[in-house]
PDB file of N, CA and C in Angstrom:
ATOM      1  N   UNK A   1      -3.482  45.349 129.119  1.00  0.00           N
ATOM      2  CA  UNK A   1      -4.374  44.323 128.630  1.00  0.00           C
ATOM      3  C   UNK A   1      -3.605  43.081 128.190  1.00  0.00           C
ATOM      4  N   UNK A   2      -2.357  43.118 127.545  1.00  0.00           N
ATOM      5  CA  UNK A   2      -1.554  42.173 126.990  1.00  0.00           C
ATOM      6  C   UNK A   2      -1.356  41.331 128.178  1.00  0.00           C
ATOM      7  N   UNK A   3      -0.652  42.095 129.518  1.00  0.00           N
ATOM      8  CA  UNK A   3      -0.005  41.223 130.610  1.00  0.00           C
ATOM      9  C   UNK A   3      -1.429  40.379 131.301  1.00  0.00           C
ATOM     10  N   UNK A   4      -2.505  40.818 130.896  1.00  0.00           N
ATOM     11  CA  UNK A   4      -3.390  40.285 131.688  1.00  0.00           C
ATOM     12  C   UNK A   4      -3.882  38.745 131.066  1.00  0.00           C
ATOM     13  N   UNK A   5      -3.954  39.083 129.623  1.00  0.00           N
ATOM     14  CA  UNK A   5      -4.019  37.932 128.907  1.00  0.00           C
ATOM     15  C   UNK A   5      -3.290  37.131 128.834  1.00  0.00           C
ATOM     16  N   UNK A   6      -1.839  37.606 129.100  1.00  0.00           N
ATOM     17  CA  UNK A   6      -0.960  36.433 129.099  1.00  0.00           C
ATOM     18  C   UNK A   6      -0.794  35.870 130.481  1.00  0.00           C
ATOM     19  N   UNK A   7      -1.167  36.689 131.461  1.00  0.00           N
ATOM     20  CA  UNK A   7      -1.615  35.943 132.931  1.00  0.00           C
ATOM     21  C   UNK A   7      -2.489  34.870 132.800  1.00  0.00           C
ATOM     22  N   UNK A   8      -3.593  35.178 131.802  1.00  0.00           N
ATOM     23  CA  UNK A   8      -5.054  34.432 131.732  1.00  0.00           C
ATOM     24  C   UNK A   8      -4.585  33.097 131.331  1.00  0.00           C
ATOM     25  N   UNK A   9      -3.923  33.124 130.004  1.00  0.00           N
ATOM     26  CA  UNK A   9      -3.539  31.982 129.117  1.00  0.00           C
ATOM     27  C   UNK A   9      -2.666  31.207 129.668  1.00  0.00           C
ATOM     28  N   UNK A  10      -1.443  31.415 130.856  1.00  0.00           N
ATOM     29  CA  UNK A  10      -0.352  30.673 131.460  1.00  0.00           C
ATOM     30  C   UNK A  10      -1.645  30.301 132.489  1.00  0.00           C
ATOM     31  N   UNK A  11      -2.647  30.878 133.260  1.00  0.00           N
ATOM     32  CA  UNK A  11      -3.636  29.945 133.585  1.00  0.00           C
ATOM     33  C   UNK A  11      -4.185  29.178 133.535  1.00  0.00           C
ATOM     34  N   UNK A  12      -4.669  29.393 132.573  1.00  0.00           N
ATOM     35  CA  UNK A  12      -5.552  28.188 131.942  1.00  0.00           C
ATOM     36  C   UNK A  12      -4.374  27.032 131.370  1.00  0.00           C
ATOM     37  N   UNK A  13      -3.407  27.418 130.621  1.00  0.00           N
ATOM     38  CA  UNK A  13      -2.373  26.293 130.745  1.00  0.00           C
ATOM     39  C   UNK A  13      -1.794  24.802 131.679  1.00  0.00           C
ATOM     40  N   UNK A  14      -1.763  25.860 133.438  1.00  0.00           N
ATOM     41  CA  UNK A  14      -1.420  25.248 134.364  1.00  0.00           C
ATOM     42  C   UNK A  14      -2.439  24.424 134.722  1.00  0.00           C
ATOM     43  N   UNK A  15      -3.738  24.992 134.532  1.00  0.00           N
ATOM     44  CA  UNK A  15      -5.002  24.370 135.064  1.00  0.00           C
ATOM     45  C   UNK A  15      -4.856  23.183 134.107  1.00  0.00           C
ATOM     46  N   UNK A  16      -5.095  23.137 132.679  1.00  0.00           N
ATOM     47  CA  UNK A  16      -5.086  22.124 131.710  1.00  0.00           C
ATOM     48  C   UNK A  16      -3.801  21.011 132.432  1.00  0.00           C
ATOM     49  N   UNK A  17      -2.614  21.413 132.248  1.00  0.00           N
ATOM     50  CA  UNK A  17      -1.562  20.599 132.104  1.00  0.00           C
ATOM     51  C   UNK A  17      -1.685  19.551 133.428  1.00  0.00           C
ATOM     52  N   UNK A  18      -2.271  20.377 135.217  1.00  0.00           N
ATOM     53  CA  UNK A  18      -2.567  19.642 136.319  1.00  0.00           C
ATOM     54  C   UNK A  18      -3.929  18.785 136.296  1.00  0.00           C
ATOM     55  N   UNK A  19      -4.759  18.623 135.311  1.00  0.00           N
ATOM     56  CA  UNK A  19      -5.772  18.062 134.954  1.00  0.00           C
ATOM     57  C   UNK A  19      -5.858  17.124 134.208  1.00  0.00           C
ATOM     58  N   UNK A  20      -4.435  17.002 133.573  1.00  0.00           N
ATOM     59  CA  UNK A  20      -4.262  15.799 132.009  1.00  0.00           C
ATOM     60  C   UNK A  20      -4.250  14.545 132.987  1.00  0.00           C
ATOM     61  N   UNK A  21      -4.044  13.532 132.614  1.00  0.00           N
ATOM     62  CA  UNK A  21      -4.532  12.085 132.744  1.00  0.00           C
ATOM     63  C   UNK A  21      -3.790  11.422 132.213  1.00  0.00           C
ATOM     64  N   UNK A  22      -2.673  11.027 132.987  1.00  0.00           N
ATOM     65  CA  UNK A  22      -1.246  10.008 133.131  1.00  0.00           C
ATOM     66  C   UNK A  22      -1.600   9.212 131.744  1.00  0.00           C
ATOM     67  N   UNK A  23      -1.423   8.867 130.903  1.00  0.00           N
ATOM     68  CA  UNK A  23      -1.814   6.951 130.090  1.00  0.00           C
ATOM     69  C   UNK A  23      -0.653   6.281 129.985  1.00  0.00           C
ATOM     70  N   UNK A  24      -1.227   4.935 129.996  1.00  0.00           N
ATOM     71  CA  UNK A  24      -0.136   3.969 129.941  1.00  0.00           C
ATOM     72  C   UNK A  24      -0.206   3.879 128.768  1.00  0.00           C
ATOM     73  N   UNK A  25       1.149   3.123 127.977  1.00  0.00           N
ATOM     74  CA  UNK A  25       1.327   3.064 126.310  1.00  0.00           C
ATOM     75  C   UNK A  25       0.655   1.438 126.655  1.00  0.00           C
ATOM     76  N   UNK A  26       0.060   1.031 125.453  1.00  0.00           N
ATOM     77  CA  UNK A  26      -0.536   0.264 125.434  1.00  0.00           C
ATOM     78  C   UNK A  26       0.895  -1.437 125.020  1.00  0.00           C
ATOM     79  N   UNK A  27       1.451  -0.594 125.146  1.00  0.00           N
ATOM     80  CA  UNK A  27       3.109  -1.421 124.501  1.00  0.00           C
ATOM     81  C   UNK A  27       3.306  -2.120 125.933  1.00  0.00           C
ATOM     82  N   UNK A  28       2.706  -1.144 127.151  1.00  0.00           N
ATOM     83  CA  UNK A  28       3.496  -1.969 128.110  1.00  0.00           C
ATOM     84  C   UNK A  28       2.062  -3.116 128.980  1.00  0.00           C
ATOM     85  N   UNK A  29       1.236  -2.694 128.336  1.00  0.00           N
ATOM     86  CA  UNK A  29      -0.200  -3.416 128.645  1.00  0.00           C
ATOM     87  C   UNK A  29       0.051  -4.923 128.269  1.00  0.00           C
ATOM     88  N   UNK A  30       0.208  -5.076 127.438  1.00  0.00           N
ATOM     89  CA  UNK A  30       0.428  -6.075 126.267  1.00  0.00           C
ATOM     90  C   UNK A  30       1.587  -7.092 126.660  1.00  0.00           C
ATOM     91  N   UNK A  31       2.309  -6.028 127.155  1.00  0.00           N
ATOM     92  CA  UNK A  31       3.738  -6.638 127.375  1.00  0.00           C
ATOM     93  C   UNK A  31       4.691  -6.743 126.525  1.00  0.00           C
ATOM     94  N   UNK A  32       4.770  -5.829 125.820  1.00  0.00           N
ATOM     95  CA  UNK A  32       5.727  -5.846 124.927  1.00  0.00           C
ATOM     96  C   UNK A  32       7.030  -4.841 125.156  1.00  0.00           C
ATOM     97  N   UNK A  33       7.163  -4.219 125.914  1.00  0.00           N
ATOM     98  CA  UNK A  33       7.949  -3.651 127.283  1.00  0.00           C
ATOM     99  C   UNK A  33       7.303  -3.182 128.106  1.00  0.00           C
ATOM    100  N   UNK A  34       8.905  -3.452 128.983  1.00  0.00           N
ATOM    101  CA  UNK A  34       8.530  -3.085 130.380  1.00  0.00           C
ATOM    102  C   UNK A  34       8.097  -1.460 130.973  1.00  0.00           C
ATOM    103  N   UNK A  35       7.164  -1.576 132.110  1.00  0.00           N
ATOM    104  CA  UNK A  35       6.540  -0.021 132.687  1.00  0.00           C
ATOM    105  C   UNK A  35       7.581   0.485 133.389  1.00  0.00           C
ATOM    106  N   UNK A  36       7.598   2.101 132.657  1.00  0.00           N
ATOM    107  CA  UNK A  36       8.659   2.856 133.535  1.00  0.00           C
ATOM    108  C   UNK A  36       7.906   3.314 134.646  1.00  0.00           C
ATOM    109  N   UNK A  37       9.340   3.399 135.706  1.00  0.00           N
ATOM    110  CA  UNK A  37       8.604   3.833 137.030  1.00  0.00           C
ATOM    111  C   UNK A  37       7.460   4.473 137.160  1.00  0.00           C
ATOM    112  N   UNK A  38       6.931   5.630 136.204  1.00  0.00           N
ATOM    113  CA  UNK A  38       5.757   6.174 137.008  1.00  0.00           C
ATOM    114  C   UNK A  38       4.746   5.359 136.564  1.00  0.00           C
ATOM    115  N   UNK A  39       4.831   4.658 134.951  1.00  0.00           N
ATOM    116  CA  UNK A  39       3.610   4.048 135.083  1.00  0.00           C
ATOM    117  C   UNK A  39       3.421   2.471 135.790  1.00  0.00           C
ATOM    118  N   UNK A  40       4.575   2.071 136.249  1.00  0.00           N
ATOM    119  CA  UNK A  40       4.564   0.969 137.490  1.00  0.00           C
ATOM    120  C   UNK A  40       3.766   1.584 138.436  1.00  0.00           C
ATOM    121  N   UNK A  41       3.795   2.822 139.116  1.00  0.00           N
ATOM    122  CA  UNK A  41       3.042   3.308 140.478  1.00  0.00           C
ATOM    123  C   UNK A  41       1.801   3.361 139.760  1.00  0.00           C
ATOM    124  N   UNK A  42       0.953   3.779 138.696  1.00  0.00           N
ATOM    125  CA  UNK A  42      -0.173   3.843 138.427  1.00  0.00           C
ATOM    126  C   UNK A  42      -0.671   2.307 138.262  1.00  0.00           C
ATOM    127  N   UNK A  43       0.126   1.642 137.660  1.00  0.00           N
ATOM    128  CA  UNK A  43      -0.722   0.215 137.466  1.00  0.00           C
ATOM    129  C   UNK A  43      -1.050  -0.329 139.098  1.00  0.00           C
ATOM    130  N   UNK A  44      -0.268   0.055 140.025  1.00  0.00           N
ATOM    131  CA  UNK A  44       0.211  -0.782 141.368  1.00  0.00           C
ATOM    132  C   UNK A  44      -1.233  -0.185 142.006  1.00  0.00           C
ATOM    133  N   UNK A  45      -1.368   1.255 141.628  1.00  0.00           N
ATOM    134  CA  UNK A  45      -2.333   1.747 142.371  1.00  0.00           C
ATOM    135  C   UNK A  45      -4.040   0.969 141.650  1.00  0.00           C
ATOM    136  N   UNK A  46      -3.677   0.830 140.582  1.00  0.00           N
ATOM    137  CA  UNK A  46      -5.173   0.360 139.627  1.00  0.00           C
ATOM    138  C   UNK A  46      -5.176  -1.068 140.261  1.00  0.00           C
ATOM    139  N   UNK A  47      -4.413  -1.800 140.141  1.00  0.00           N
ATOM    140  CA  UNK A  47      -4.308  -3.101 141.197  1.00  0.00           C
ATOM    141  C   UNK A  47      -4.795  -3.042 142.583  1.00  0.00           C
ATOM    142  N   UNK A  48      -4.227  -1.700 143.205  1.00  0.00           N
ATOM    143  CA  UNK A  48      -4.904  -1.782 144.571  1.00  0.00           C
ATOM    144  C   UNK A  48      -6.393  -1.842 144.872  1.00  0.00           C
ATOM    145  N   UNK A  49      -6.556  -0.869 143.823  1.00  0.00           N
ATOM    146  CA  UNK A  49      -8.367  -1.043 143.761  1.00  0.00           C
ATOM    147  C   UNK A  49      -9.212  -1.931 143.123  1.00  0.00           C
ATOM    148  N   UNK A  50      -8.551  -2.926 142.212  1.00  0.00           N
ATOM    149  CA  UNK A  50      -9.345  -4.058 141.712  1.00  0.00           C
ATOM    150  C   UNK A  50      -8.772  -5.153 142.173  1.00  0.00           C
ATOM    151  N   UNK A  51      -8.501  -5.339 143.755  1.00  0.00           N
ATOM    152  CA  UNK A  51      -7.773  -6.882 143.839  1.00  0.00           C
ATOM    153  C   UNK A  51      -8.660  -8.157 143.105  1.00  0.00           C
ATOM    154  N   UNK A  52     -10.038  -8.228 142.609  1.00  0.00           N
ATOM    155  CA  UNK A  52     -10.299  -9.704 142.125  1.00  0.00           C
ATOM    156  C   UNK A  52      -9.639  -9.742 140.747  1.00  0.00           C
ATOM    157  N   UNK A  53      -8.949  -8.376 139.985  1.00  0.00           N
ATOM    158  CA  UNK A  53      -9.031  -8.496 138.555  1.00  0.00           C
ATOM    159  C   UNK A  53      -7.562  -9.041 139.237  1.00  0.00           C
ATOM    160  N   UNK A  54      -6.971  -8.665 139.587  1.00  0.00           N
ATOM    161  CA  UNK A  54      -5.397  -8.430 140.095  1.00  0.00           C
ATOM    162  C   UNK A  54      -5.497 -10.097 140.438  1.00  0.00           C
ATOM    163  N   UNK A  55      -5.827 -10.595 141.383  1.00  0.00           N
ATOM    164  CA  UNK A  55      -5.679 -11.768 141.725  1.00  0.00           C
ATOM    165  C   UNK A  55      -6.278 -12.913 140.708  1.00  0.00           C
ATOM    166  N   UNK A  56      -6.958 -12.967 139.770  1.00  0.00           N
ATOM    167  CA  UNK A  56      -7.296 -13.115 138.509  1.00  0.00           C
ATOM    168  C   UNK A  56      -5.913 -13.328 137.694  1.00  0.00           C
ATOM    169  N   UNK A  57      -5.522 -12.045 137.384  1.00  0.00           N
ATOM    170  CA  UNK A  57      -4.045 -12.021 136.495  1.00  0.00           C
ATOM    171  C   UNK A  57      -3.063 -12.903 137.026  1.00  0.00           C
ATOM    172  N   UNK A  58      -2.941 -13.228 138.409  1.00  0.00           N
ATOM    173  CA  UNK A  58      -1.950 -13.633 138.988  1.00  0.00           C
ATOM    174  C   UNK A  58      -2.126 -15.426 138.963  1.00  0.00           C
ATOM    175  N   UNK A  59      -3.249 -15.534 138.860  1.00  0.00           N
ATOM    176  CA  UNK A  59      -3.785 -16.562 139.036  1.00  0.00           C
ATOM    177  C   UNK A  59      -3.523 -17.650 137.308  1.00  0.00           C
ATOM    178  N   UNK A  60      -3.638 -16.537 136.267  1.00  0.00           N
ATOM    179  CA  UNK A  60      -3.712 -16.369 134.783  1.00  0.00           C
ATOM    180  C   UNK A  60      -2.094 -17.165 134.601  1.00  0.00           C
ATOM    181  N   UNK A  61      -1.080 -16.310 135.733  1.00  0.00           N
ATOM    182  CA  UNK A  61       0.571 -16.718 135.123  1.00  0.00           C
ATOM    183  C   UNK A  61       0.927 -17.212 136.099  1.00  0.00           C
ATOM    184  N   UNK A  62       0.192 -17.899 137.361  1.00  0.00           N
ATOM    185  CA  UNK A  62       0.571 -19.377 137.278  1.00  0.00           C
ATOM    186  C   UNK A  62       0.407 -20.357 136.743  1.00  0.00           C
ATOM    187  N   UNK A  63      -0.750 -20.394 135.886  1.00  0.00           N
ATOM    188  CA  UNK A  63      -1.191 -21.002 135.470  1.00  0.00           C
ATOM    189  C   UNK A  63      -0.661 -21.369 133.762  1.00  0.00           C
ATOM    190  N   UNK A  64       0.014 -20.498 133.571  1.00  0.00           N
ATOM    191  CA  UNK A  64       0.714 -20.127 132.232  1.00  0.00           C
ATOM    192  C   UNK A  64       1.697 -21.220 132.441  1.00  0.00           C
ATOM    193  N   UNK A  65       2.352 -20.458 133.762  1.00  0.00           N
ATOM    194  CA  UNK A  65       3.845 -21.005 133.561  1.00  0.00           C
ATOM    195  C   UNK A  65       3.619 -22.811 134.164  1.00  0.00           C
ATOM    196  N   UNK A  66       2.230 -23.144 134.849  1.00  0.00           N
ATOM    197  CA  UNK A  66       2.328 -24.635 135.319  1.00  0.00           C
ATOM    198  C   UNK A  66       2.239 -25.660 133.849  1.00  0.00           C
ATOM    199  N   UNK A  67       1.283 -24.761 132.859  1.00  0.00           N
ATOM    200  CA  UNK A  67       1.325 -25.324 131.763  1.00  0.00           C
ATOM    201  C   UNK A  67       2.273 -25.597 131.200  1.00  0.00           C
ATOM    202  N   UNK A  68       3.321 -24.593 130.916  1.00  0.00           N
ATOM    203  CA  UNK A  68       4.731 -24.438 129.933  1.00  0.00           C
ATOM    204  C   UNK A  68       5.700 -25.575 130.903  1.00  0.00           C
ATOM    205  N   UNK A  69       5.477 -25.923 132.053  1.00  0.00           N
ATOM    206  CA  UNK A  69       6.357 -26.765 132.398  1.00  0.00           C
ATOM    207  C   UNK A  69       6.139 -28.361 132.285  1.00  0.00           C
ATOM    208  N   UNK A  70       4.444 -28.304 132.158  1.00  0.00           N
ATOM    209  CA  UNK A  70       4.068 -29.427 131.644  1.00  0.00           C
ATOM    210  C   UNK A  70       4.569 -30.748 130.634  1.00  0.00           C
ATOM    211  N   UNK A  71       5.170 -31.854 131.035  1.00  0.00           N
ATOM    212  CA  UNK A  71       6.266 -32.981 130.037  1.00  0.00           C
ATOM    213  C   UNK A  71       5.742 -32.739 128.488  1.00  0.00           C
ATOM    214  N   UNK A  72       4.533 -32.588 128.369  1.00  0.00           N
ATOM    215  CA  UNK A  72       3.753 -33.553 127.456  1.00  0.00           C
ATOM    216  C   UNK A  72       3.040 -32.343 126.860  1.00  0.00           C
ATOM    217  N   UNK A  73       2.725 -32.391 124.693  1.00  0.00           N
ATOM    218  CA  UNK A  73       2.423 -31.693 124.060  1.00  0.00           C
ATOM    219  C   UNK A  73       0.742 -31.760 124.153  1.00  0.00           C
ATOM    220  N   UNK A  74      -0.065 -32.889 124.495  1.00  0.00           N
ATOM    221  CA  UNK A  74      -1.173 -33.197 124.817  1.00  0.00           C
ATOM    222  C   UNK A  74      -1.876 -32.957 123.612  1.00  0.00           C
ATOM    223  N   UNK A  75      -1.073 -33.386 122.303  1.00  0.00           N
ATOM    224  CA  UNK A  75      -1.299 -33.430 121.013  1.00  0.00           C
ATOM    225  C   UNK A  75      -1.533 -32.145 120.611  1.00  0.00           C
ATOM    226  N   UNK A  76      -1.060 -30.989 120.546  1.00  0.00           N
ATOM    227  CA  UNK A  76      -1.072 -29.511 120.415  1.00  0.00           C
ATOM    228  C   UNK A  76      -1.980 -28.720 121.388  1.00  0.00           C
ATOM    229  N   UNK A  77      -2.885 -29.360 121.678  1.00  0.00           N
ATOM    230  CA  UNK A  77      -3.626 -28.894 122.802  1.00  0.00           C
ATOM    231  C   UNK A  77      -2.880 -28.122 123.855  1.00  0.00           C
ATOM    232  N   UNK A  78      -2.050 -28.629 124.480  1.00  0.00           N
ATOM    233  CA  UNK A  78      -1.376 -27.796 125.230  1.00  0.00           C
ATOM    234  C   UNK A  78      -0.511 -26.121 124.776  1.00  0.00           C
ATOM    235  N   UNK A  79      -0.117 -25.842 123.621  1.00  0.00           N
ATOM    236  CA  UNK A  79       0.422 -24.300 122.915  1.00  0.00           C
ATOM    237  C   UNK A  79      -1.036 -23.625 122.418  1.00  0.00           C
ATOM    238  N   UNK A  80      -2.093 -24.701 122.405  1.00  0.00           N
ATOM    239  CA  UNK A  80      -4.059 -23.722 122.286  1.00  0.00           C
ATOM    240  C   UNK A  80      -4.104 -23.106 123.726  1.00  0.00           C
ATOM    241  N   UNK A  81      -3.769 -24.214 124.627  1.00  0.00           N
ATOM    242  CA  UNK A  81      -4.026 -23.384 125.929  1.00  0.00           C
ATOM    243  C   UNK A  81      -3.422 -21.839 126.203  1.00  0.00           C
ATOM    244  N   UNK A  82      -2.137 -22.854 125.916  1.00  0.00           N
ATOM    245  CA  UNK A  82      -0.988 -21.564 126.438  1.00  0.00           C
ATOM    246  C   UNK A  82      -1.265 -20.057 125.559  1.00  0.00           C
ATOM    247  N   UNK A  83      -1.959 -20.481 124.383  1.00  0.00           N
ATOM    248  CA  UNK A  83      -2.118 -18.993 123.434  1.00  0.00           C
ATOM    249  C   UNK A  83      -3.614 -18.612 124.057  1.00  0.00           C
ATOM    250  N   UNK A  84      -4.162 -19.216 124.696  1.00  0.00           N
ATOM    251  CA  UNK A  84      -5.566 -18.689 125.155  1.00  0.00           C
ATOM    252  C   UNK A  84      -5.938 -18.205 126.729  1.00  0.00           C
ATOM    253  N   UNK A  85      -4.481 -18.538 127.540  1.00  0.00           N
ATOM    254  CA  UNK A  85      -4.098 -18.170 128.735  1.00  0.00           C
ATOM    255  C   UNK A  85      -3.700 -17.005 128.445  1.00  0.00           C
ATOM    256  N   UNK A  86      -2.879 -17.053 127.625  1.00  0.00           N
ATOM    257  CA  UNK A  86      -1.959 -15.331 126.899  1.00  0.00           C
ATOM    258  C   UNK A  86      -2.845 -14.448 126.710  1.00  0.00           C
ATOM    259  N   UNK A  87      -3.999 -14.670 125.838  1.00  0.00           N
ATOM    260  CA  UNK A  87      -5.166 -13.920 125.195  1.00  0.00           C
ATOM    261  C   UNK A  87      -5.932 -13.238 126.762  1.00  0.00           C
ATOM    262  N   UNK A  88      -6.622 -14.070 127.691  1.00  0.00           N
ATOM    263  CA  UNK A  88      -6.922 -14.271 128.703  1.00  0.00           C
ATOM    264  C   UNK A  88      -6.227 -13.090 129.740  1.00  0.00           C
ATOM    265  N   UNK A  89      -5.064 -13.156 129.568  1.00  0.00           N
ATOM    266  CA  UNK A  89      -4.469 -12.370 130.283  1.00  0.00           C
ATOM    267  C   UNK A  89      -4.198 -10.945 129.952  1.00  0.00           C
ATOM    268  N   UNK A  90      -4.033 -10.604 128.649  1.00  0.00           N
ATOM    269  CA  UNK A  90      -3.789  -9.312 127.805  1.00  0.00           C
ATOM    270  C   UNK A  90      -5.498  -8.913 128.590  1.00  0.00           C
ATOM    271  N   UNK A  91      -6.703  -9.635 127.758  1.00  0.00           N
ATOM    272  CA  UNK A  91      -7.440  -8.706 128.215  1.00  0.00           C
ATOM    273  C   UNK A  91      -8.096  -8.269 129.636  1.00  0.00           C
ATOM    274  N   UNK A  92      -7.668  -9.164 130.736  1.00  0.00           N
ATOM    275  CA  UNK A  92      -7.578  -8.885 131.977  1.00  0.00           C
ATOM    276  C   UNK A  92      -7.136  -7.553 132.200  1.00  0.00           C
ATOM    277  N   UNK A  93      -5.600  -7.632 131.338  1.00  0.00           N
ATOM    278  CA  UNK A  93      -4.935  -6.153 131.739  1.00  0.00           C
ATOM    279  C   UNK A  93      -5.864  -4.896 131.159  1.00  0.00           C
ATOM    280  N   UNK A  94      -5.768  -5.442 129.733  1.00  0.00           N
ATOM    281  CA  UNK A  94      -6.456  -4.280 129.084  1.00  0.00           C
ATOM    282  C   UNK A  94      -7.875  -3.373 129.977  1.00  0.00           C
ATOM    283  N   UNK A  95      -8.637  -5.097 130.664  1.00  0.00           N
ATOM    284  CA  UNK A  95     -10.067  -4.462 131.242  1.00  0.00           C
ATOM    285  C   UNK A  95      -9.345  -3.592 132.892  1.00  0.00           C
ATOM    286  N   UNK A  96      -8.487  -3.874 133.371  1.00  0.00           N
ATOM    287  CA  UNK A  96      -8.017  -3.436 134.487  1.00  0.00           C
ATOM    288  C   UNK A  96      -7.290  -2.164 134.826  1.00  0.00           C
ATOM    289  N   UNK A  97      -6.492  -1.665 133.122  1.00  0.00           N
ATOM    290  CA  UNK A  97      -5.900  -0.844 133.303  1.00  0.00           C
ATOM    291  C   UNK A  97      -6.504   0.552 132.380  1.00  0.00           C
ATOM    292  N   UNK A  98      -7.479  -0.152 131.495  1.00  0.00           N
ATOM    293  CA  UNK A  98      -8.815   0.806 130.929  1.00  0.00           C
ATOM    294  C   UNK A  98      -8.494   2.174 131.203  1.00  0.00           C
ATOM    295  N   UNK A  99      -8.529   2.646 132.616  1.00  0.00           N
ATOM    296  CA  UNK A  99      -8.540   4.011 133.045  1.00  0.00           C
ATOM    297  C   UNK A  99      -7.261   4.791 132.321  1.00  0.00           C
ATOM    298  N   UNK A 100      -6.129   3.946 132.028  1.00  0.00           N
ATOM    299  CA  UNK A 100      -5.038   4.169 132.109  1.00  0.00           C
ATOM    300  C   UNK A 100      -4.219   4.179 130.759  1.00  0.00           C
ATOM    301  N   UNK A 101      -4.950   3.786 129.916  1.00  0.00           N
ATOM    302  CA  UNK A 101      -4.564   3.853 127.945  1.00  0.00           C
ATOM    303  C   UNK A 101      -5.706   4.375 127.784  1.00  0.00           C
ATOM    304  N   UNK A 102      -5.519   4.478 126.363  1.00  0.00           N
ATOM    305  CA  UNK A 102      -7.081   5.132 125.185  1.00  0.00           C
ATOM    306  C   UNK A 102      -6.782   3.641 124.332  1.00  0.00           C
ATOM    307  N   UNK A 103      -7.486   3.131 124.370  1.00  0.00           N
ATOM    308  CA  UNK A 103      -7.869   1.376 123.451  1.00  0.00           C
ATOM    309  C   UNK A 103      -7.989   1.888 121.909  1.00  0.00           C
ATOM    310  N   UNK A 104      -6.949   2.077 121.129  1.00  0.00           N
ATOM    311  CA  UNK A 104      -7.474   2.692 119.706  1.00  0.00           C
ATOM    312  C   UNK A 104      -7.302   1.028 118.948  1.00  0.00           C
ATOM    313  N   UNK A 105      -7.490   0.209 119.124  1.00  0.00           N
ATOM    314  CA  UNK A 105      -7.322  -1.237 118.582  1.00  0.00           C
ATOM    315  C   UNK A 105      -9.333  -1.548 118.211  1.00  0.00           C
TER     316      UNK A 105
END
């Protein structure tokens, strides 16, 4: 009876452990470091399936960086943008990669 239960329980283990659900740390959402390899292949794959959010984001940091190169402070107006391009872009990721963290914020 013992060996059977402990057959049962390393079962149900394997079943659980092949069923868990990759997450990304929300550290690398944000950008506050960089994604290690496996969760680079999961974001690449969440990208594959939302190209408008994806092309969106991409669209977000050119647009970042055309600003930041911009001569002129445009009387602070221009570091409102740049912090609302930033904002803009976090939650792009956040809505894109959803599947892929638990949002405890």
């Amino acid at each position: 009876m013992k060996k059977v239960l402990f057959f049962f329980s390393i079962l149900m283990m394997a079943s659980v452990i092949s069923f868990a659900q990759v997450r990304i740390d929300i550290d690398v959402i944000v950008g506050n470091r960089p994604p290690a390899p496996n969760e680079r292949q999961l974001m690449r794959a969440e990208e594959a399936k939302h190209p408008n959010i994806a092309k969106a984001m991409h669209d977000i940091e050119n647009s970042m960086k055309a600003l930041h190169d911009a001569p002129d402070d445009f009387g602070g107006k221009k570091a409102q943008a740049e912090a609302d391009l930033k904002q803009a872009y976090i939650s792009l990721r956040k809505a894109l990669y959803f599947r892929l963290y638990q949002d405890t914020h």
